[in-house]
N, C-alpha and C. Protein backbone atom coordinates (compact mmCIF):
# COMPACT_ATOMS: atom_id res chain seq x y z
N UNK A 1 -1.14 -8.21 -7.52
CA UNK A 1 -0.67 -6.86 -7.22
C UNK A 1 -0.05 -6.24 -8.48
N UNK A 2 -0.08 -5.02 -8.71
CA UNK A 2 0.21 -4.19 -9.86
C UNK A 2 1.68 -4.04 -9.87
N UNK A 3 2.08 -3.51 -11.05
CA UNK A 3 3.89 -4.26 -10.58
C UNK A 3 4.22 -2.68 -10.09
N UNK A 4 3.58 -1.46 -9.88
CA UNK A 4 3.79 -0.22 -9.69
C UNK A 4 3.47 -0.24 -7.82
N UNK A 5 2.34 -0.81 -7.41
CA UNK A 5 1.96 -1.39 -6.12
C UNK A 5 3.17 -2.19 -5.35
N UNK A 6 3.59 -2.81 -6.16
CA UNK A 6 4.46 -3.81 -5.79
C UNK A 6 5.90 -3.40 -5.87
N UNK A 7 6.52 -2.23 -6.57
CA UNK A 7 7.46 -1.57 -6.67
C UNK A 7 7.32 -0.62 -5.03
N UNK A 8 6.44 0.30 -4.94
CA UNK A 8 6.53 0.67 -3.88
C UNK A 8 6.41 0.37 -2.82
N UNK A 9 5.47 -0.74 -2.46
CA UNK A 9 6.09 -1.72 -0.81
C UNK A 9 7.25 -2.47 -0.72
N UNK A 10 7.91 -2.75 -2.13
CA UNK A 10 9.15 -3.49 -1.88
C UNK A 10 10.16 -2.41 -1.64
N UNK A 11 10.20 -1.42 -2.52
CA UNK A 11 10.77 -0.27 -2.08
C UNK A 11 11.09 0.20 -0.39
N UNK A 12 9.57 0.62 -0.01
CA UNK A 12 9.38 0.90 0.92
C UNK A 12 10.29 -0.25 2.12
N UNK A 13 10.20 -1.08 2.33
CA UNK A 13 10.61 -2.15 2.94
C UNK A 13 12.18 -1.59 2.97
N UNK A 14 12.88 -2.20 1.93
CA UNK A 14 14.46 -1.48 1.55
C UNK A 14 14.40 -0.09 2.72
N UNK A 15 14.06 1.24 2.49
CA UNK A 15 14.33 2.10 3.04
C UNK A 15 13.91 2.38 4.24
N UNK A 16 13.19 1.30 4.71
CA UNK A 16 12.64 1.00 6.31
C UNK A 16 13.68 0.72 7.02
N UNK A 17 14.47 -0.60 6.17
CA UNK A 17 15.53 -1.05 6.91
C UNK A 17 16.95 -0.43 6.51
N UNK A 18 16.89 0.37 5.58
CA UNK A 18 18.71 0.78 5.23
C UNK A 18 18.55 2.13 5.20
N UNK A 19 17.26 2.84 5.19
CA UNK A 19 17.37 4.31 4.94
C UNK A 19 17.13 4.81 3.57
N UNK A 20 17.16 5.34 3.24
CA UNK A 20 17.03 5.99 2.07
C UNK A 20 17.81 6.07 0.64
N UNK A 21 19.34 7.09 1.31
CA UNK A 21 20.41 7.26 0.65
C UNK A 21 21.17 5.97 -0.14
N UNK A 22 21.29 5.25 0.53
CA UNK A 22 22.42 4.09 0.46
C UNK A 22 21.33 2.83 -0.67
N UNK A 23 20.27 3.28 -0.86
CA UNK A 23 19.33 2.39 -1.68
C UNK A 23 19.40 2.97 -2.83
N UNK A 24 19.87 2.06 -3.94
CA UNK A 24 19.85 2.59 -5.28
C UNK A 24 18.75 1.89 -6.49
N UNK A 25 18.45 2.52 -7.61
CA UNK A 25 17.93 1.81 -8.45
C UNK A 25 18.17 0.42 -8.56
N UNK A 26 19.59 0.29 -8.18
CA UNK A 26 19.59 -1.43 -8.77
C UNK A 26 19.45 -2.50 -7.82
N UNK A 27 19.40 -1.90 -6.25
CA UNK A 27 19.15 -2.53 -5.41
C UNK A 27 17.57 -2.91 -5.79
N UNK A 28 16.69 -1.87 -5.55
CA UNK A 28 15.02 -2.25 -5.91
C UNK A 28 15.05 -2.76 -6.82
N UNK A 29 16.07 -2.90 -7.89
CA UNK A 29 15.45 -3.91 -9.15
C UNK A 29 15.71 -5.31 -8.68
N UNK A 30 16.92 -5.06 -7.88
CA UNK A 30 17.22 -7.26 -7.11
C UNK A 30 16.59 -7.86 -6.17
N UNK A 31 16.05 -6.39 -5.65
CA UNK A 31 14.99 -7.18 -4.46
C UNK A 31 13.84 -7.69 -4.94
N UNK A 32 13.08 -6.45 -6.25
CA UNK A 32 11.88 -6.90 -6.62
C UNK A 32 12.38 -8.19 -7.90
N UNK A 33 13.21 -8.37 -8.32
CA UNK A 33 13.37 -9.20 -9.06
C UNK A 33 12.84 -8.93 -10.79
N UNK A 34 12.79 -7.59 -10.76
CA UNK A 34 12.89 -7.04 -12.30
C UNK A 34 14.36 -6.10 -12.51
N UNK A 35 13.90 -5.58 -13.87
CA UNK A 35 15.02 -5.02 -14.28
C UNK A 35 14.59 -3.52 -14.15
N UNK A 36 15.88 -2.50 -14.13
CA UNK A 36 15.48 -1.35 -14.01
C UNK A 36 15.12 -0.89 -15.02
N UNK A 37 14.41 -1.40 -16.08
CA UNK A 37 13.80 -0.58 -17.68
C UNK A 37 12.01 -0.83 -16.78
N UNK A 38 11.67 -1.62 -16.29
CA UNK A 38 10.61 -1.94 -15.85
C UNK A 38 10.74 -0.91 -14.91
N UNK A 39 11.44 -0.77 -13.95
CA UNK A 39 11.23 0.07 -12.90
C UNK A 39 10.69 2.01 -13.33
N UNK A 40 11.66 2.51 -14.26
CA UNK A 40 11.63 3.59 -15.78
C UNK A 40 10.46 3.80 -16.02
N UNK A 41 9.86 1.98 -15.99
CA UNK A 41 8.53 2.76 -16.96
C UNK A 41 7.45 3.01 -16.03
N UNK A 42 7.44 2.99 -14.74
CA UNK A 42 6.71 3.70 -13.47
C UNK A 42 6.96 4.87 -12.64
N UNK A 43 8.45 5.00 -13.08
CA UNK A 43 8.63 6.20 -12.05
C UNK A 43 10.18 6.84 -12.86
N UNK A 44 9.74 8.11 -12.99
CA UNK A 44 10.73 9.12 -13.64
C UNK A 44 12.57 8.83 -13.11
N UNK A 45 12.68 9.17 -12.02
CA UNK A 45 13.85 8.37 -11.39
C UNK A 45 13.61 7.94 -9.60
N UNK A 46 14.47 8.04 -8.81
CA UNK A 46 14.97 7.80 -7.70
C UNK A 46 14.05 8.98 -6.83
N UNK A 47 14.00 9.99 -6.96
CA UNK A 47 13.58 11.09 -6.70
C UNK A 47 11.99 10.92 -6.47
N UNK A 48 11.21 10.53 -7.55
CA UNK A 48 9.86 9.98 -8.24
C UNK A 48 9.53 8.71 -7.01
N UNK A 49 10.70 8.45 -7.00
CA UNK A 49 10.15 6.84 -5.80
C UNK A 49 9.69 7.20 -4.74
N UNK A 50 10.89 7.70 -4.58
CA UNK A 50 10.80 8.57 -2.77
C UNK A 50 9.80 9.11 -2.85
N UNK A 51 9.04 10.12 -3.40
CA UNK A 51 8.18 10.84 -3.44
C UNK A 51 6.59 10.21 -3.49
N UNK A 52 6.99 8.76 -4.19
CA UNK A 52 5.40 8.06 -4.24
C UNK A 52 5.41 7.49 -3.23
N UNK A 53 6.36 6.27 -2.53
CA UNK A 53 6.23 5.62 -1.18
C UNK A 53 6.21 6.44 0.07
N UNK A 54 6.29 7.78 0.12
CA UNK A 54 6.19 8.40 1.12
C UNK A 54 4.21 9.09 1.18
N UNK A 55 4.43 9.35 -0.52
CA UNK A 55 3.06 9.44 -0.32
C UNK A 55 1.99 8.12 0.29
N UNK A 56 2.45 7.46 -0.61
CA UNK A 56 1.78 6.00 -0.04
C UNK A 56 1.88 5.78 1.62
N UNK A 57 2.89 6.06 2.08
CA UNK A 57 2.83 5.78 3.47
C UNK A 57 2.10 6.72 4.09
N UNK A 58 1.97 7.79 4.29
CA UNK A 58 1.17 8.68 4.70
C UNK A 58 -0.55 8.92 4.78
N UNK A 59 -0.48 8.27 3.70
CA UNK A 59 -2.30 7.61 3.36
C UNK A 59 -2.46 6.42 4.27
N UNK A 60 -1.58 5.69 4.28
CA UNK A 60 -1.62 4.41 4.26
C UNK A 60 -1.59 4.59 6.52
N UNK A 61 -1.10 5.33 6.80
CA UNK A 61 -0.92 5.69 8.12
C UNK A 61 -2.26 6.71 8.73
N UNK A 62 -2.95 7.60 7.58
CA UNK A 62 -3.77 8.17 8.04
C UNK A 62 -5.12 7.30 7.83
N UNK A 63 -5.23 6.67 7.13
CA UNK A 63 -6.32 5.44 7.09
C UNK A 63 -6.28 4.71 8.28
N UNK A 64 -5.05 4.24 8.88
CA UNK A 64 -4.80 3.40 10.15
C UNK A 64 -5.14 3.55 11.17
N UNK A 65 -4.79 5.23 11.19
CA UNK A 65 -4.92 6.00 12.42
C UNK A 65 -6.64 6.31 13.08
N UNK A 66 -7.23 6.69 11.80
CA UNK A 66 -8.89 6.84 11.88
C UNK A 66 -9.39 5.55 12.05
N UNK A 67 -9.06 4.54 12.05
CA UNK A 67 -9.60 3.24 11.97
C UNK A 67 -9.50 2.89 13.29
N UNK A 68 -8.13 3.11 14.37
CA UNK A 68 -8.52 2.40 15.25
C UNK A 68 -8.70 3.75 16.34
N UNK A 69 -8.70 4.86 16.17
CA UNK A 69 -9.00 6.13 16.69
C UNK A 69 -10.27 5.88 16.78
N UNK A 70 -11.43 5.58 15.47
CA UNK A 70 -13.01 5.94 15.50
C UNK A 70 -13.78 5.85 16.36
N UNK A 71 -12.91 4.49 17.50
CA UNK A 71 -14.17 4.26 18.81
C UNK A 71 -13.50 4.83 19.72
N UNK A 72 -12.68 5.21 20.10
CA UNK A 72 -11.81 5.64 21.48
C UNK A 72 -12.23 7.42 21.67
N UNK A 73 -12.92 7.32 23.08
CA UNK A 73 -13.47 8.40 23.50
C UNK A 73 -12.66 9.52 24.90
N UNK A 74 -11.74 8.18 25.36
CA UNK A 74 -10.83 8.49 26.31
C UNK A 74 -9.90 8.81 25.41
N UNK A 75 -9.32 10.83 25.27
CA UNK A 75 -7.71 11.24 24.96
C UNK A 75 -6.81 10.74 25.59
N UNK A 76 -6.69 10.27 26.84
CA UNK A 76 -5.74 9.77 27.29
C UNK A 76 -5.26 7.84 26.69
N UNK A 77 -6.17 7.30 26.37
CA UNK A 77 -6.15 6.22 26.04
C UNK A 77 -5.83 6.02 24.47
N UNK A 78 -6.40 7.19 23.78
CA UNK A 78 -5.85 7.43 22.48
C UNK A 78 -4.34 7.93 22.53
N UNK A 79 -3.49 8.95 23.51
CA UNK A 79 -2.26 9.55 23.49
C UNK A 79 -1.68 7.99 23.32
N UNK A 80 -2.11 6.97 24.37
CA UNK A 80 -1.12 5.88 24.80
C UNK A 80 -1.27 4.55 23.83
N UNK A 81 -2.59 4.58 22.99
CA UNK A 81 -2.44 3.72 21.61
C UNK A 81 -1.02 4.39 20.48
N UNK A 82 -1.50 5.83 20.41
CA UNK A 82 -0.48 6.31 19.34
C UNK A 82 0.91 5.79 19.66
N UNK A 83 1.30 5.50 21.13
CA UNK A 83 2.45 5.34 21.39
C UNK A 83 3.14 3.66 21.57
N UNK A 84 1.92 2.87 21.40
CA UNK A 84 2.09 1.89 20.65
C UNK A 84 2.46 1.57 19.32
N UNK A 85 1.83 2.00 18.50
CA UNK A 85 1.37 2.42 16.90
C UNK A 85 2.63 3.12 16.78
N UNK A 86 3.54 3.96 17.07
CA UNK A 86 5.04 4.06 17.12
C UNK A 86 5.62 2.75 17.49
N UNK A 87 5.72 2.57 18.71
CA UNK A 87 6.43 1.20 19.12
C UNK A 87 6.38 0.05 17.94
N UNK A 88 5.46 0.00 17.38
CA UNK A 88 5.35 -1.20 16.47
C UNK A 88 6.31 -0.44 15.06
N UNK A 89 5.59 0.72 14.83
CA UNK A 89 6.40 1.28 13.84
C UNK A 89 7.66 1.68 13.55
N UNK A 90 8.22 1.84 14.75
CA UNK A 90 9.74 2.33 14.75
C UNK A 90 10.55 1.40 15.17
N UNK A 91 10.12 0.23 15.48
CA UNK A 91 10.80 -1.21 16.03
C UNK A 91 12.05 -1.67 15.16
N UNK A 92 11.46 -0.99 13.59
CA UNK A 92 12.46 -1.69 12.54
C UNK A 92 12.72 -0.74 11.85
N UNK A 93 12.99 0.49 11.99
CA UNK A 93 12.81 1.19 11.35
C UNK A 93 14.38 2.53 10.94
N UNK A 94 15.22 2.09 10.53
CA UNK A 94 16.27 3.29 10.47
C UNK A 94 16.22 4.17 10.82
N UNK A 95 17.18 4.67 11.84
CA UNK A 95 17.23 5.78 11.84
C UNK A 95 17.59 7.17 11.18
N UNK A 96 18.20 6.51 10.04
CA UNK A 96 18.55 7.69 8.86
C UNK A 96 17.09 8.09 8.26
N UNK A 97 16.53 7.30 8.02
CA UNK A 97 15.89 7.64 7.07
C UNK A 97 14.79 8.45 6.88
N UNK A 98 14.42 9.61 8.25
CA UNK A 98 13.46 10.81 8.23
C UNK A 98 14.71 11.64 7.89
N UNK A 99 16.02 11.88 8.22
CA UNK A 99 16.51 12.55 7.91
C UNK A 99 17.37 12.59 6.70
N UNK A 100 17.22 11.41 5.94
CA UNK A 100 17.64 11.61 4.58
C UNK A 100 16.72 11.73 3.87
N UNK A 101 15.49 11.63 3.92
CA UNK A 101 14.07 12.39 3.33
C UNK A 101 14.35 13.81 3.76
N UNK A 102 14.52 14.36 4.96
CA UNK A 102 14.42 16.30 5.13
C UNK A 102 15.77 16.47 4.14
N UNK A 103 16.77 15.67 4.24
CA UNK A 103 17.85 16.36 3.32
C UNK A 103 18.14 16.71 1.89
N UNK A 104 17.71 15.68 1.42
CA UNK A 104 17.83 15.17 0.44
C UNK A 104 16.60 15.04 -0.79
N UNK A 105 15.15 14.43 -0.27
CA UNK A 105 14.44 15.14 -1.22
C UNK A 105 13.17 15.51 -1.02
N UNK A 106 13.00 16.89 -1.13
CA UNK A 106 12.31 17.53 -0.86
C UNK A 106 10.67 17.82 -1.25
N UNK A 107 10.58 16.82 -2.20
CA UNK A 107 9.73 16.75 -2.42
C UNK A 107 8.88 15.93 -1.81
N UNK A 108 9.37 14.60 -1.23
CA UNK A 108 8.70 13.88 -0.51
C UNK A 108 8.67 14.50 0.66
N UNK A 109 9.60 15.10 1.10
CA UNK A 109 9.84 16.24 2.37
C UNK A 109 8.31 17.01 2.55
N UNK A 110 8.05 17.63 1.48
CA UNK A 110 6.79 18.19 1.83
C UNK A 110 5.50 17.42 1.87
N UNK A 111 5.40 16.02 1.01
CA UNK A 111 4.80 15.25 1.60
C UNK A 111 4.61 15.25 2.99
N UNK A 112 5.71 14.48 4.11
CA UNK A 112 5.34 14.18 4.99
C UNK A 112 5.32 15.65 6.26
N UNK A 113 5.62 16.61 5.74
CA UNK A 113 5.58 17.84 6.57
C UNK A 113 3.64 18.58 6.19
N UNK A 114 3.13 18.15 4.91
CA UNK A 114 1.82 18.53 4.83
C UNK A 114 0.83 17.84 5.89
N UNK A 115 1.49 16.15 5.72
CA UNK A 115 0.82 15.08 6.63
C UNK A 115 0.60 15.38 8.15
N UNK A 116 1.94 16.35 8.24
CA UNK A 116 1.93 16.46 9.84
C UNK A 116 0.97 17.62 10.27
N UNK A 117 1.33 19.05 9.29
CA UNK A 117 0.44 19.80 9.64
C UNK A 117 -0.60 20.12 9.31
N UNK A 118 -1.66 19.08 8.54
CA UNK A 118 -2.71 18.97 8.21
C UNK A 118 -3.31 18.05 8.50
N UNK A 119 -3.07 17.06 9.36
CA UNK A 119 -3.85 15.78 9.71
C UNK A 119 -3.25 15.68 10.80
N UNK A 120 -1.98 15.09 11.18
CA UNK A 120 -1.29 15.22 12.93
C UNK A 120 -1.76 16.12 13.78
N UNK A 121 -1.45 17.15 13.08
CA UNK A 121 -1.59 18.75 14.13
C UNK A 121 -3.07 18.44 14.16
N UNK A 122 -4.08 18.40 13.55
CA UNK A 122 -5.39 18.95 13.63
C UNK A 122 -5.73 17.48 14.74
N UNK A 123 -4.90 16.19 14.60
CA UNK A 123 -5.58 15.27 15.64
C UNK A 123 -5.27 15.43 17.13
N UNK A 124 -3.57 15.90 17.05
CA UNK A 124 -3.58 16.42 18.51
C UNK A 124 -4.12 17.23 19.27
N UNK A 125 -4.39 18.61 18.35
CA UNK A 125 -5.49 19.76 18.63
C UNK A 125 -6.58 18.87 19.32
N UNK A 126 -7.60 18.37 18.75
CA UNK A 126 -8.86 17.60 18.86
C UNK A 126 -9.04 16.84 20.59
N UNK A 127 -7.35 15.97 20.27
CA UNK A 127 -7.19 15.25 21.60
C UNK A 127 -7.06 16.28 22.36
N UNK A 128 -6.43 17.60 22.64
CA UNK A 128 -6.11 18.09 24.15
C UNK A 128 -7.52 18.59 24.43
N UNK A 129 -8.60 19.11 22.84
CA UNK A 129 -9.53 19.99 23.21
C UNK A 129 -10.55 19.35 23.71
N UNK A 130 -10.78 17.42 23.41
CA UNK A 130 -10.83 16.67 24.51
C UNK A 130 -10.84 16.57 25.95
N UNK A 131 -9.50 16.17 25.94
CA UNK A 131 -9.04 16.03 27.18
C UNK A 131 -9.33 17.25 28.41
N UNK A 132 -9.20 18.44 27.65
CA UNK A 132 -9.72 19.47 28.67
C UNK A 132 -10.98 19.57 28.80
N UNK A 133 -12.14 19.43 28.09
CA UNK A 133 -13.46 19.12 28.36
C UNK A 133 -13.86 18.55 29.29
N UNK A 134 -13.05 17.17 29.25
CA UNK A 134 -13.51 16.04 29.97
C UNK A 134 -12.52 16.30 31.41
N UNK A 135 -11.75 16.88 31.81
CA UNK A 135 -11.21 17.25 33.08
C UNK A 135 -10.18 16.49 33.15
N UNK A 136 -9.39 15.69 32.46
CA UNK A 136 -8.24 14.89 32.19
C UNK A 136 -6.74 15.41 32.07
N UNK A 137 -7.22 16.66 31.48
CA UNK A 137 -5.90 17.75 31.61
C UNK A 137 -6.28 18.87 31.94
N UNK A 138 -5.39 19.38 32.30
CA UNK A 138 -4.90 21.23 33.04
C UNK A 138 -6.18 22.23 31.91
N UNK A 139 -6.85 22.56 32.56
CA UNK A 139 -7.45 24.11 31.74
C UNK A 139 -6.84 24.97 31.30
N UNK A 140 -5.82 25.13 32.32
CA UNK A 140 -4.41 25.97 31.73
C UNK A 140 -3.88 25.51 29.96
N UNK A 141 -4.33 24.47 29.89
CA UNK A 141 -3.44 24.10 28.44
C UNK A 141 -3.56 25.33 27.44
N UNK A 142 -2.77 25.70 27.06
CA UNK A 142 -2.91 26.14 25.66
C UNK A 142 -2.92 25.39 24.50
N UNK A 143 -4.00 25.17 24.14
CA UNK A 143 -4.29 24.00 22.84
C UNK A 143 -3.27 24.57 21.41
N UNK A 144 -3.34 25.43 21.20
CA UNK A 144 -1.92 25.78 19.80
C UNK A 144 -0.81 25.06 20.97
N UNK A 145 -0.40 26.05 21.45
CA UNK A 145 1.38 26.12 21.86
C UNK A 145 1.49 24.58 22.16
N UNK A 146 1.01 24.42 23.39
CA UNK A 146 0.91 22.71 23.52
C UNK A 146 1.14 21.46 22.00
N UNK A 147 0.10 21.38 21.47
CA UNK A 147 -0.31 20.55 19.66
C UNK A 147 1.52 20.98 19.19
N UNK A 148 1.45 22.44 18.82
CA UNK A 148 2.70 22.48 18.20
C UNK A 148 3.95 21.83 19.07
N UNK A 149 3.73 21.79 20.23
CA UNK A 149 5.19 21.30 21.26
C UNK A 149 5.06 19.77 20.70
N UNK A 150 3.83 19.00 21.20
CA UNK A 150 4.01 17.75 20.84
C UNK A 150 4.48 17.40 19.38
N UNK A 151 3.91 17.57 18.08
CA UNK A 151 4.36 17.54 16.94
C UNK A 151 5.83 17.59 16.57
N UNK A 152 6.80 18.82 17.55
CA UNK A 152 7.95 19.16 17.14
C UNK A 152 8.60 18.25 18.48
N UNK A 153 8.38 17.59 19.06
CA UNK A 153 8.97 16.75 20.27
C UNK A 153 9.18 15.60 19.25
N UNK A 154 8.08 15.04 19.01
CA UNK A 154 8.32 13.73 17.89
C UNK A 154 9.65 14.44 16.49
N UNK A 155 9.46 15.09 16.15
CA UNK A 155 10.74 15.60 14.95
C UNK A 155 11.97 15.71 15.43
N UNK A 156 11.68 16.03 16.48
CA UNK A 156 13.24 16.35 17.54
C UNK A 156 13.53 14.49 17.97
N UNK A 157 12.93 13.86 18.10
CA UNK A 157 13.31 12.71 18.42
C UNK A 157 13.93 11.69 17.36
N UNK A 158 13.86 11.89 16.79
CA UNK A 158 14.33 11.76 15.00
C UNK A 158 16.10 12.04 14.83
N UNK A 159 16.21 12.90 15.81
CA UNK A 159 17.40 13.66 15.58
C UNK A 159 18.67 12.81 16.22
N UNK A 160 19.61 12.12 15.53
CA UNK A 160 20.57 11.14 16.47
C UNK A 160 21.21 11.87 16.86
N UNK A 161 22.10 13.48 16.52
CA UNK A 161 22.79 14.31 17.32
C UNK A 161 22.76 14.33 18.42
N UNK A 162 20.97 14.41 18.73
CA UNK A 162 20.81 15.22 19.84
C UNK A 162 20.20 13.59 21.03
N UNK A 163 19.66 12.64 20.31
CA UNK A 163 19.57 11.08 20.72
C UNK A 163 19.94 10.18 19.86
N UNK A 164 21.25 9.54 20.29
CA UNK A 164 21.92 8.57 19.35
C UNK A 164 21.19 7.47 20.07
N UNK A 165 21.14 6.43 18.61
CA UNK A 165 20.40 5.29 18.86
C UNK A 165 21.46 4.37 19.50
N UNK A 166 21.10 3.50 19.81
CA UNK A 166 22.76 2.25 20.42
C UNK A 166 21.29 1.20 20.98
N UNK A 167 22.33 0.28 21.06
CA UNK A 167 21.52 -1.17 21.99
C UNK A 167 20.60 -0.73 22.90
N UNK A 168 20.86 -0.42 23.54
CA UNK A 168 20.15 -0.01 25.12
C UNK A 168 19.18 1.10 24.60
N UNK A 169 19.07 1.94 23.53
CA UNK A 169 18.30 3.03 23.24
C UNK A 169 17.71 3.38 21.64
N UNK A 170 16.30 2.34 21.78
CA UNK A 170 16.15 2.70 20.11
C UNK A 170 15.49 3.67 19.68
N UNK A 171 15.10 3.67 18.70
CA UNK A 171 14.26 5.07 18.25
C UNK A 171 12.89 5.40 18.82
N UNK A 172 12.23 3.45 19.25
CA UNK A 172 10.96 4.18 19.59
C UNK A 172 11.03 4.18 21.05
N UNK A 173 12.17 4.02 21.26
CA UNK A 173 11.87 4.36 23.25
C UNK A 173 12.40 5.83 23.63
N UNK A 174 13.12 6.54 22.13
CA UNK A 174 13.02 7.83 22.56
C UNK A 174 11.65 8.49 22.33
N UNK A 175 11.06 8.20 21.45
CA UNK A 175 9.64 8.85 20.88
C UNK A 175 8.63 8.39 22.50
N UNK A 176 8.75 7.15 22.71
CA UNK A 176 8.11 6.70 23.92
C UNK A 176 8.55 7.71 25.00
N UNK A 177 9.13 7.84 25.37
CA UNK A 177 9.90 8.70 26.97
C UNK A 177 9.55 10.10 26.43
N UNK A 178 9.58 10.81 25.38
CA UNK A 178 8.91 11.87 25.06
C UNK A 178 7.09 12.14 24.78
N UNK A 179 6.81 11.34 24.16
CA UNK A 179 5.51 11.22 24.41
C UNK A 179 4.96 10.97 26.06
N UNK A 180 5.28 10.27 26.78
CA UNK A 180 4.73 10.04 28.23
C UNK A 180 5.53 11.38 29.04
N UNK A 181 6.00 12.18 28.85
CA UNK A 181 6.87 13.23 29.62
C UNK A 181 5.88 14.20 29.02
N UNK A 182 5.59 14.73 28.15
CA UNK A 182 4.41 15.55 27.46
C UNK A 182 2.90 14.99 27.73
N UNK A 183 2.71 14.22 28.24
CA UNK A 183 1.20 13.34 28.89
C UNK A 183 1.22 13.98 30.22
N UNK A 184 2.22 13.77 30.99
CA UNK A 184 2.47 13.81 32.38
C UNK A 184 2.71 15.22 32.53
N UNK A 185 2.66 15.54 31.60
CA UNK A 185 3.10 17.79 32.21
C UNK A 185 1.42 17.95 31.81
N UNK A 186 0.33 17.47 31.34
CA UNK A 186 -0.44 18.25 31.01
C UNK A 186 -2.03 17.37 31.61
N UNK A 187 -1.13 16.49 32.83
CA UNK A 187 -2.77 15.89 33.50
C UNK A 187 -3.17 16.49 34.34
N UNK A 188 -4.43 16.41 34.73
CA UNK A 188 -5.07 16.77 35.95
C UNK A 188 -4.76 15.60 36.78
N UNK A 189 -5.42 15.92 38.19
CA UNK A 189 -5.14 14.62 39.17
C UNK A 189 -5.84 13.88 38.56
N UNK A 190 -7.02 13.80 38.08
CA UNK A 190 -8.51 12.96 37.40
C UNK A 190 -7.09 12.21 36.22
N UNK A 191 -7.10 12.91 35.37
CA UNK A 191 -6.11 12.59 34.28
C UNK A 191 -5.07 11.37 34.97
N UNK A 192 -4.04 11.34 36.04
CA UNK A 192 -3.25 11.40 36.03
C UNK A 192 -3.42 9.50 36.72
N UNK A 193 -4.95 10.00 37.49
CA UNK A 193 -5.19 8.63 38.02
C UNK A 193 -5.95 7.42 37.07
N UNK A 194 -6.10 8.16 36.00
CA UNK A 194 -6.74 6.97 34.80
C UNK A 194 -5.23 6.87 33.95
N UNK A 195 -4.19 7.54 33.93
CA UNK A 195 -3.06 7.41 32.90
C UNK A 195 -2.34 6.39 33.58
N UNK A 196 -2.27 6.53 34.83
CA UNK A 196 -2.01 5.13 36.01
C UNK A 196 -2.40 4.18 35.78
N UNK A 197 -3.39 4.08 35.54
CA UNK A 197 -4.66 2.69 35.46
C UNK A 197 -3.91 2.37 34.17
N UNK A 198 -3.84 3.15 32.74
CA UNK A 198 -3.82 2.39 31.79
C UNK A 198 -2.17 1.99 31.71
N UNK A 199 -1.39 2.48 31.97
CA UNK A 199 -0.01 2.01 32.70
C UNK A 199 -0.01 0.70 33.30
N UNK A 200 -0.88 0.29 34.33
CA UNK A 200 -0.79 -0.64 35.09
C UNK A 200 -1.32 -2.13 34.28
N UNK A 201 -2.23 -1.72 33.55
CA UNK A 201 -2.50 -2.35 32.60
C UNK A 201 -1.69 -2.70 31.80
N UNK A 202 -1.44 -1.89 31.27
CA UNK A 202 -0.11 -2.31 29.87
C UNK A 202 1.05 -3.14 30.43
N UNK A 203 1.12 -3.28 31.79
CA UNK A 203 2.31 -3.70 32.53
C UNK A 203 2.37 -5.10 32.47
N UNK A 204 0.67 -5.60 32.80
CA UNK A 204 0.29 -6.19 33.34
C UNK A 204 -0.06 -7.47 31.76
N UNK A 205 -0.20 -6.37 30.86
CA UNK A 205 -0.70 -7.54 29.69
C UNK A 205 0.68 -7.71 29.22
N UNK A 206 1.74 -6.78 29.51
CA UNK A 206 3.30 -7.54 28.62
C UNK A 206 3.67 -8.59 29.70
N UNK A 207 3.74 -8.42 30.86
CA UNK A 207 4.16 -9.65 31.91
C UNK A 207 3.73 -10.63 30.90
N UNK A 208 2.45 -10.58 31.03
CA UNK A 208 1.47 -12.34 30.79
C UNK A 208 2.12 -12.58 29.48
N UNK A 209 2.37 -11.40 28.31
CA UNK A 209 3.31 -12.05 27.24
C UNK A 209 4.22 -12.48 27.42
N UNK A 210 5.50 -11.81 28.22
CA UNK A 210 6.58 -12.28 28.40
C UNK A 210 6.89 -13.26 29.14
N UNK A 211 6.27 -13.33 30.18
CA UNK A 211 6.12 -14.56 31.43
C UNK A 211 5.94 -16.01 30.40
């Protein structure tokens, strides 16, 4: 691995688990086990980091997403992968640290705000214009107003003001309870009795794990 490759997943890692702010140059130099003149000669400062591992993640998430999206023909079965694909992702994941990226630097800021409304937005669009085809959701939908609600439901969930994290309540079971509350306002009965099915399922394959 390239020591620039390898700067930014170790990076990345650090601000998964502590956030952003509170991670300094000299922390990434003890984790990766170089010095910060090595670190200098890849990236301008602190600012420069943030800005590449966010890019990196964003590629690295939209590659993921098309990969296991490419065969899934059921929107409803795709809404309830994505909300796995959170679950796994937000399992470990700080809660500071979308919001010390919007605060703080802005450049990676527009990174992940391009990501959303140029690749997110255009996949949720796709899924409802789906889902209403196929009789799974309301005709009534309005495909903008709707896409934009979901997009800004996930940003709002981000927010500890408004959902503080604690034991009993982590980040991805708020994103979870918002995502399935925005599923459930926009099924048909058809919809509502296959979102059941895949519910009952999912129930049914964590038992056999947990059991």
């Amino acid at each position: 691995m390239e020591v620039k490759e390898r700067i930014i997943k170790e990076t990345e890692a650090l601000f998964w688990k502590y956030g952003v702010r509170s991670i300094t140059m000299d922390d990434i130099a003890r984790q990766i086990g170089i010095s910060k003149k090595t670190i200098y000669q890849h990236f301008t400062d602190k600012d420069d980091i943030v800005f590449q591992v966010m890019h990196y993640r964003m590629e690295l998430d939209r590659k993921n997403a098309d990969c296991q999206m490419a065969e899934i023909e059921n929107p409803i079965e795709e809404m309830l992968m994505v909300s796995e694909m959170m679950r796994t992702q937000l399992a470990t994941m700080n809660p500071s640290l979308i919001i010390d990226v919007q605060r703080h630097y802005p450049r990676a800021w527009q990174v992940f705000t391009d990501f959303k409304e140029k690749f997110v937005l255009e996949q949720i669009r796709e899924n409802l214009r789906r889902g209403v085809a196929q009789g799974l959701y309301l005709a009534s939908v309005d495909i903008e107003i709707m896409s934009r609600l979901r997009i800004e439901l996930v940003q709002l969930g981000f927010n500890e003001l408004i959902f503080p994290v604690s034991r009993s309540r982590t980040l991805a079971d708020v994103q979870i309870q918002l995502l399935h509350h925005f599923i459930r306002g926009i099924l048909t009965e058809k919809g509502i009795s296959i979102y059941n099915q895949y519910l009952t399922e999912y129930r049914n394959e964590q038992a056999s794990i947990t059991g």
